[in-house]
Protein backbone atom coordinates (compact mmCIF):
# COMPACT_ATOMS: atom_id res chain seq x y z
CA UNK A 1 -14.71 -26.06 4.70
CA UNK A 2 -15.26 -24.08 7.78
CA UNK A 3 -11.48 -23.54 8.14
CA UNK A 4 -10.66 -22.46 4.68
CA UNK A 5 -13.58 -19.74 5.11
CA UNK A 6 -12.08 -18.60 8.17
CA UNK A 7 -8.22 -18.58 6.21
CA UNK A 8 -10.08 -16.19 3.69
CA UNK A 9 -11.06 -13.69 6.23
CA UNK A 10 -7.41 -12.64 6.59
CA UNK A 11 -6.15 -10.04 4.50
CA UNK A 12 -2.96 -8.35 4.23
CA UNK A 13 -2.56 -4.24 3.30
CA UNK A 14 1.08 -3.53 2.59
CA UNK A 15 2.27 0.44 2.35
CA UNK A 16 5.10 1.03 0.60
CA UNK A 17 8.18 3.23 1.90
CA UNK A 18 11.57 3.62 3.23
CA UNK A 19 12.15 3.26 6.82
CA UNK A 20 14.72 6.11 8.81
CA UNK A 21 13.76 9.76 9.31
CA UNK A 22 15.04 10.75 6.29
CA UNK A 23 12.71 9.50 4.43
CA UNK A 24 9.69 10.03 6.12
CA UNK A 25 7.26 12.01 4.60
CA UNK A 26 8.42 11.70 1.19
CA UNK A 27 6.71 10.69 -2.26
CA UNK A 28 8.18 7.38 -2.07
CA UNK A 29 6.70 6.57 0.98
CA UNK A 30 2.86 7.71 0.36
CA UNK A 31 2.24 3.81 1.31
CA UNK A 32 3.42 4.17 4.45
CA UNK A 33 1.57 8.16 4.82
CA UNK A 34 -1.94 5.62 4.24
CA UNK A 35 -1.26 2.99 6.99
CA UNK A 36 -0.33 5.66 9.64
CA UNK A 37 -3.44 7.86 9.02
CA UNK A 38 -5.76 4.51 9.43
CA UNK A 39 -4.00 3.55 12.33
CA UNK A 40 -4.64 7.10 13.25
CA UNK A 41 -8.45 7.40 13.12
CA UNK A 42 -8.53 3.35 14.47
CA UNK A 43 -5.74 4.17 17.84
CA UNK A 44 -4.03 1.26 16.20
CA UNK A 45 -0.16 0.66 17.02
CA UNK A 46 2.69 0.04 14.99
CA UNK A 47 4.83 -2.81 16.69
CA UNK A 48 8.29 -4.13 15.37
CA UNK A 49 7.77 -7.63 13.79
CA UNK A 50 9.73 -9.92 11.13
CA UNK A 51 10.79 -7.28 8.34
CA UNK A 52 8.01 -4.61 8.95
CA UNK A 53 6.10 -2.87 11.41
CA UNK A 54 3.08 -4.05 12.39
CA UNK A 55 -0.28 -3.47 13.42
CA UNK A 56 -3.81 -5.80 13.10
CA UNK A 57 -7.24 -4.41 12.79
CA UNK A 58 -10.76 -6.46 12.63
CA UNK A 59 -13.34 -5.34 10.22
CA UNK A 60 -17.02 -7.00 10.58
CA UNK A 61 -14.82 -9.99 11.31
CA UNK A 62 -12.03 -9.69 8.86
CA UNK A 63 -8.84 -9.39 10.20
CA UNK A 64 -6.31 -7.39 8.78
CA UNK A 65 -2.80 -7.29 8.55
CA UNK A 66 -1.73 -3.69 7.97
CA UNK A 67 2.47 -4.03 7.26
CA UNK A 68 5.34 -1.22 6.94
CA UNK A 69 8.20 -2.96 5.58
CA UNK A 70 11.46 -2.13 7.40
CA UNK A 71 13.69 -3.92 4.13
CA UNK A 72 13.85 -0.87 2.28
CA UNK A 73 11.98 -0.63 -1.18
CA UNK A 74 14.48 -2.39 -3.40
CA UNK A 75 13.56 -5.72 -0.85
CA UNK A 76 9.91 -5.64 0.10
CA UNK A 77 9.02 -8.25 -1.33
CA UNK A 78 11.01 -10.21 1.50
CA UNK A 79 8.60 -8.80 3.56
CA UNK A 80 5.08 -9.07 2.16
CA UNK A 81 6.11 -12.84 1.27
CA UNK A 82 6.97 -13.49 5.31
CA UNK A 83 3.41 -12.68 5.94
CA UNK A 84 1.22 -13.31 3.60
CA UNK A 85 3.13 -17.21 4.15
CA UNK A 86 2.90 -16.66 8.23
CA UNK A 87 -0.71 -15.93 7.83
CA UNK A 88 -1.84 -17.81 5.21
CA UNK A 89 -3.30 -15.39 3.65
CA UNK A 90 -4.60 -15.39 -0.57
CA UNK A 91 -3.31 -13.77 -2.95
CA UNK A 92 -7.01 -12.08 -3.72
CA UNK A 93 -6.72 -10.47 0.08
CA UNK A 94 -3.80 -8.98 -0.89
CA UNK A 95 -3.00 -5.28 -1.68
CA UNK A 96 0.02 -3.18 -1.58
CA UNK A 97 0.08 0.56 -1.62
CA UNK A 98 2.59 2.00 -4.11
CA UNK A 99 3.38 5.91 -5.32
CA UNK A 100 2.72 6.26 -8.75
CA UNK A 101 4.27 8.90 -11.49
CA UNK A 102 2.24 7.97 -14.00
CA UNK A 103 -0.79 9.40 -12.11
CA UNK A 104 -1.83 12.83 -11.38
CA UNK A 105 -1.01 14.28 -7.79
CA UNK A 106 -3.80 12.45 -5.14
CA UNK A 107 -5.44 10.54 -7.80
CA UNK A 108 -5.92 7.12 -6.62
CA UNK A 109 -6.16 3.92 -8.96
CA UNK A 110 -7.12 0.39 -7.85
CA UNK A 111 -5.73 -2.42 -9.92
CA UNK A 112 -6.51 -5.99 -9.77
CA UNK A 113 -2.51 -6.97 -11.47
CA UNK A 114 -0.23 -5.80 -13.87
CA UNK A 115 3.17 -5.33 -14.32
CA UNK A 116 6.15 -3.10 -12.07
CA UNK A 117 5.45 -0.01 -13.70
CA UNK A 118 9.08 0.45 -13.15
CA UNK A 119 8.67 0.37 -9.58
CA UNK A 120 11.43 -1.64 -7.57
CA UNK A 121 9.36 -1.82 -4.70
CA UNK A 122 7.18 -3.87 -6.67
CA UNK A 123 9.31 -5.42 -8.94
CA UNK A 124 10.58 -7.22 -5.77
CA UNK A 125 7.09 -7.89 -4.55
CA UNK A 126 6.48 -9.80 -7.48
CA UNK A 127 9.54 -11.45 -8.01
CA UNK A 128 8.88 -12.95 -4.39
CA UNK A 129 5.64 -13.84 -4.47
CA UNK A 130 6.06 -15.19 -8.19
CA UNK A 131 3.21 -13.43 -9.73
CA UNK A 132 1.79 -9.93 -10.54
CA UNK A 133 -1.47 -11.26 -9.40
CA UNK A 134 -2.79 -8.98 -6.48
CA UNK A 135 -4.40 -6.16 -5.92
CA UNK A 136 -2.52 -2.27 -5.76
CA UNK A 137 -3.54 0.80 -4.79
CA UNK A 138 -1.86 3.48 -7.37
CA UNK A 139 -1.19 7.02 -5.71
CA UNK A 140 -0.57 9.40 -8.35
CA UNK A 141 2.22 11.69 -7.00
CA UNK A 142 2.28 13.44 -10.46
CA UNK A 143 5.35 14.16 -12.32
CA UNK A 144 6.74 17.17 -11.93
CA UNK A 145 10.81 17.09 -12.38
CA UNK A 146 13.42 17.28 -15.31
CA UNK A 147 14.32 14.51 -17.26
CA UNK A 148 17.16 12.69 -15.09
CA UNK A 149 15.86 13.75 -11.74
CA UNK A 150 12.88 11.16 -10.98
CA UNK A 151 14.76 9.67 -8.14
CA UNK A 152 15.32 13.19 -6.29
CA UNK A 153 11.62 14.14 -6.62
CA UNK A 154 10.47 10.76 -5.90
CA UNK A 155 12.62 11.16 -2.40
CA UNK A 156 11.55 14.53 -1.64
CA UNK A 157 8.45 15.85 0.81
CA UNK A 158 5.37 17.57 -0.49
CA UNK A 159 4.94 21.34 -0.72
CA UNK A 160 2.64 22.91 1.47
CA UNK A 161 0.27 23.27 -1.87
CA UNK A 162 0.92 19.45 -2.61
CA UNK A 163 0.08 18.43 0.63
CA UNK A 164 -3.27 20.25 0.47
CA UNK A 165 -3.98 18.19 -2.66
CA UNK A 166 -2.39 15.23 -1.07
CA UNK A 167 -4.37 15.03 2.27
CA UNK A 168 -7.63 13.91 1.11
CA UNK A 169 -6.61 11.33 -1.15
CA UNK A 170 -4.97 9.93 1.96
CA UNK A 171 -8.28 10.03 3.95
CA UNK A 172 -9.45 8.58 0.59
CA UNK A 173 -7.11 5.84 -0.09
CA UNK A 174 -8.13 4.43 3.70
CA UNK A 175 -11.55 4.48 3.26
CA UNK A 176 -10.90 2.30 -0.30
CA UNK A 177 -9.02 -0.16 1.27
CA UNK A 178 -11.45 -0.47 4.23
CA UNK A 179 -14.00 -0.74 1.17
CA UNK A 180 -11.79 -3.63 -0.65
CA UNK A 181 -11.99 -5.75 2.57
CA UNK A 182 -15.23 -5.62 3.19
CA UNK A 183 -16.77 -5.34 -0.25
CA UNK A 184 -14.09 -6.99 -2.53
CA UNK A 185 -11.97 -6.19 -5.18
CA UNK A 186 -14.37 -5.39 -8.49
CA UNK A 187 -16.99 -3.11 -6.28
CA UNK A 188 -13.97 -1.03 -4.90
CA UNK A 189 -12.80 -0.68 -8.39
CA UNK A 190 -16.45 0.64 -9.39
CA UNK A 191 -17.04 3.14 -6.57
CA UNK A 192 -13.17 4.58 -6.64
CA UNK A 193 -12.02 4.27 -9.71
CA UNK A 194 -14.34 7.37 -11.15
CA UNK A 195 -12.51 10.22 -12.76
């Protein structure tokens, strides 16, 4: 019994992105824009491991799993999967951090499941782990592009004005996942969740 308590403590916080300079910065990557500013205020580092970077945190004796896949979007999936399986960790410790269109600039949504949302990155997140049954952080990076054009805004960086918005919810976003590990899923959901 002892053991499977201590398998529970491990949880696993996947940010979405693209890897390459390129990219960095973008909408698409607002998953990856979360994990660096934690690793920020904790002096945690980023190492190169199996299909992601890496870094590991310990929260009143959780420890956490912070991942960057390196698969690209469109196969992140390969990568949550290699560690949740490596570590052992449940699916109720998991959550991924995904951009959002459907969601006002810097709002923040937690979810307990649900479907793609016609996200690939976690269409492919699902179709690895072979459920919709985990827990995502929604960053609303609003909706502001013509009809046809979702995938150049999606891959573009924030105006100065966005990024004033933007900020915040970043600084927000860590402190709800810090919040999810330590309090669980439905009290996270009441105290960020608010309008």
């Amino acid at each position: 019994m002892g053991c499977f308590y201590f398998v529970n403590m491990k949880f696993l916080i996947a940010g979405l992105g693209n890897v390459g300079i390129k990219y960095a910065d973008t909408r698409h990557n607002i998953g990856f824009s979360v994990l660096d500013a934690w690793a920020s205020q904790e002096k945690l580092i980023f190492e190169s491991a199996r299909y992601a970077d890496l870094a590991m945190h310990k929260i009143r004796g959780r420890q956490v799993f912070l991942i960057k896949p390196t698969t690209y979007m469109n196969l992140c999936g390969k990568a949550v999967k290699f560690h949740v399986e490596k570590e052992n960790i449940p699916l109720e410790n998991i959550l991924v951090i995904v951009d959002d269109i459907a969601l006002s600039l810097g709002t923040i949504r937690i979810r307990p499941k649900g479907g793609d949302g016609g996200h690939n990155g976690l269409t492919d997140i699902i179709s690895s782990l072979g459920t919709d049954n985990f827990t995502r952080l929604r960053f609303g990076i609003g909706n502001d592009f013509a009809k046809g054009f979702q995938a150049d805004y999606v891959l573009s960086r924030w105006t100065k004005d966005e990024e004033a918005v933007i900020n915040p919810s970043i600084l927000k976003a860590t402190e709800a996942i810090k919040h999810f590990v330590v309090h669980g899923l439905q009290n996270t959901m009441n105290t960020f969740n608010k309008k």
